[in-house]
Protein backbone atom coordinates (compact mmCIF):
# COMPACT_ATOMS: atom_id res chain seq x y z
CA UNK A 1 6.13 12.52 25.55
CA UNK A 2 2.58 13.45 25.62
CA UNK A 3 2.98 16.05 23.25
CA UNK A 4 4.57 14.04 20.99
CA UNK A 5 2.27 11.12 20.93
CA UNK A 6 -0.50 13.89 20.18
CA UNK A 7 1.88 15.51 17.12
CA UNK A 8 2.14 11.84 15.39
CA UNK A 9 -1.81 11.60 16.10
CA UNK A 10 -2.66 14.75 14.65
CA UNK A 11 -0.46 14.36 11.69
CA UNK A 12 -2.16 10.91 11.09
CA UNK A 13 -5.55 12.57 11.27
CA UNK A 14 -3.97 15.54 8.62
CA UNK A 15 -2.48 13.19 6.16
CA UNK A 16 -5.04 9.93 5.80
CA UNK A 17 -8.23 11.37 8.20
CA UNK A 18 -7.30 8.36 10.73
CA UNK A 19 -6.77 8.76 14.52
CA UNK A 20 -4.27 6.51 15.92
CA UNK A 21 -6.31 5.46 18.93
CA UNK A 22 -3.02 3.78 20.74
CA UNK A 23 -0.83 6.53 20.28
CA UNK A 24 -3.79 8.52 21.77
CA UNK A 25 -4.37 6.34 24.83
CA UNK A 26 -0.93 6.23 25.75
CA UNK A 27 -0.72 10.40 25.60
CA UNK A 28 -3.76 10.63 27.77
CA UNK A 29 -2.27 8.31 30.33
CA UNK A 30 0.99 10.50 30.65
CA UNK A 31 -0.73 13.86 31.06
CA UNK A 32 -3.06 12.02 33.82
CA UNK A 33 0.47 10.64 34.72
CA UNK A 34 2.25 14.09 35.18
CA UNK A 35 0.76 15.15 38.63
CA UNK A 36 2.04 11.38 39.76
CA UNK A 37 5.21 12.36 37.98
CA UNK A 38 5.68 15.29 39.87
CA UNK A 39 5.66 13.72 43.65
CA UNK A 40 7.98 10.82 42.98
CA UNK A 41 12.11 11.21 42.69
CA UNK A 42 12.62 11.53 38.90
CA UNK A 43 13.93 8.05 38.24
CA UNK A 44 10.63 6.54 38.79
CA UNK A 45 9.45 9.39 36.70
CA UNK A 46 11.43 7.76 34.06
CA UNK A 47 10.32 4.44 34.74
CA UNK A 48 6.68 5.19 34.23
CA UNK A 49 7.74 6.83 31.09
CA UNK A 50 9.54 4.23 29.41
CA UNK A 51 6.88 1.35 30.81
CA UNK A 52 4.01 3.85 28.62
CA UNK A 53 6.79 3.80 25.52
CA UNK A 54 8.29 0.16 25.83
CA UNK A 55 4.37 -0.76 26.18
CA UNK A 56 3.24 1.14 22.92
CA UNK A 57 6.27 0.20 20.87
CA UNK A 58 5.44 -3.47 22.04
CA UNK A 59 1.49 -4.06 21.03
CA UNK A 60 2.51 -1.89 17.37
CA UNK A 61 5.12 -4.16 16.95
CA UNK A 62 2.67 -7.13 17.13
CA UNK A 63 -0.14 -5.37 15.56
CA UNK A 64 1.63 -4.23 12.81
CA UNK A 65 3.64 -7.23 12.01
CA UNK A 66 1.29 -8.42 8.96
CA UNK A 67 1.89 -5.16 7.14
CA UNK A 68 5.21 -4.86 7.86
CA UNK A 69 6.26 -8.31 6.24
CA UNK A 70 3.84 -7.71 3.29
CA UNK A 71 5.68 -4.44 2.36
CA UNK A 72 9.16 -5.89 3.02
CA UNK A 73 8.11 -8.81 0.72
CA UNK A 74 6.05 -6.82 -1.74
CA UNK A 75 9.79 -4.54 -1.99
CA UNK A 76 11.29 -7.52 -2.55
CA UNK A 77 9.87 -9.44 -5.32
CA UNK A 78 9.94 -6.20 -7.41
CA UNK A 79 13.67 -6.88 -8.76
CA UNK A 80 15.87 -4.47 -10.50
């Protein structure tokens, strides 16, 4: 998961010179999370993985509620 949060940084920062500073928070807490990961039976393993996810998916859902409903309007109001 780490490794993929770091991919969808790193092609932010290649395709509009941003760093999505979430997505990067959350990847640094799962590789401090993997020696934790490794000591615990693998469905708590899990758990701590989808509490990171379900936690980053949450605050951009909120975050990025304004832009969302200004595109979907914006699309909208164009016609045919």
């Amino acid at each position: 998961m780490a490794v993929y949060l770091l991919a969808h940084v790193g092609f932010l920062w290649r395709t509009a010179r941003r760093v999505g500073h979430p997505r990067l928070v959350v990847a640094a807490l799962a590789l401090a999370l993997v020696p934790v990961a490794g000591r615990v039976p693998a469905l708590a393993a899990l758990a701590m993985v989808a509490v990171l996810t379900g936690g980053l998916v949450t605050y951009e859902c909120i975050r990025f509620a304004p832009v969302r409903d200004q595109v979907r309007h914006a699309a909208g109001s164009s016609g045919p």
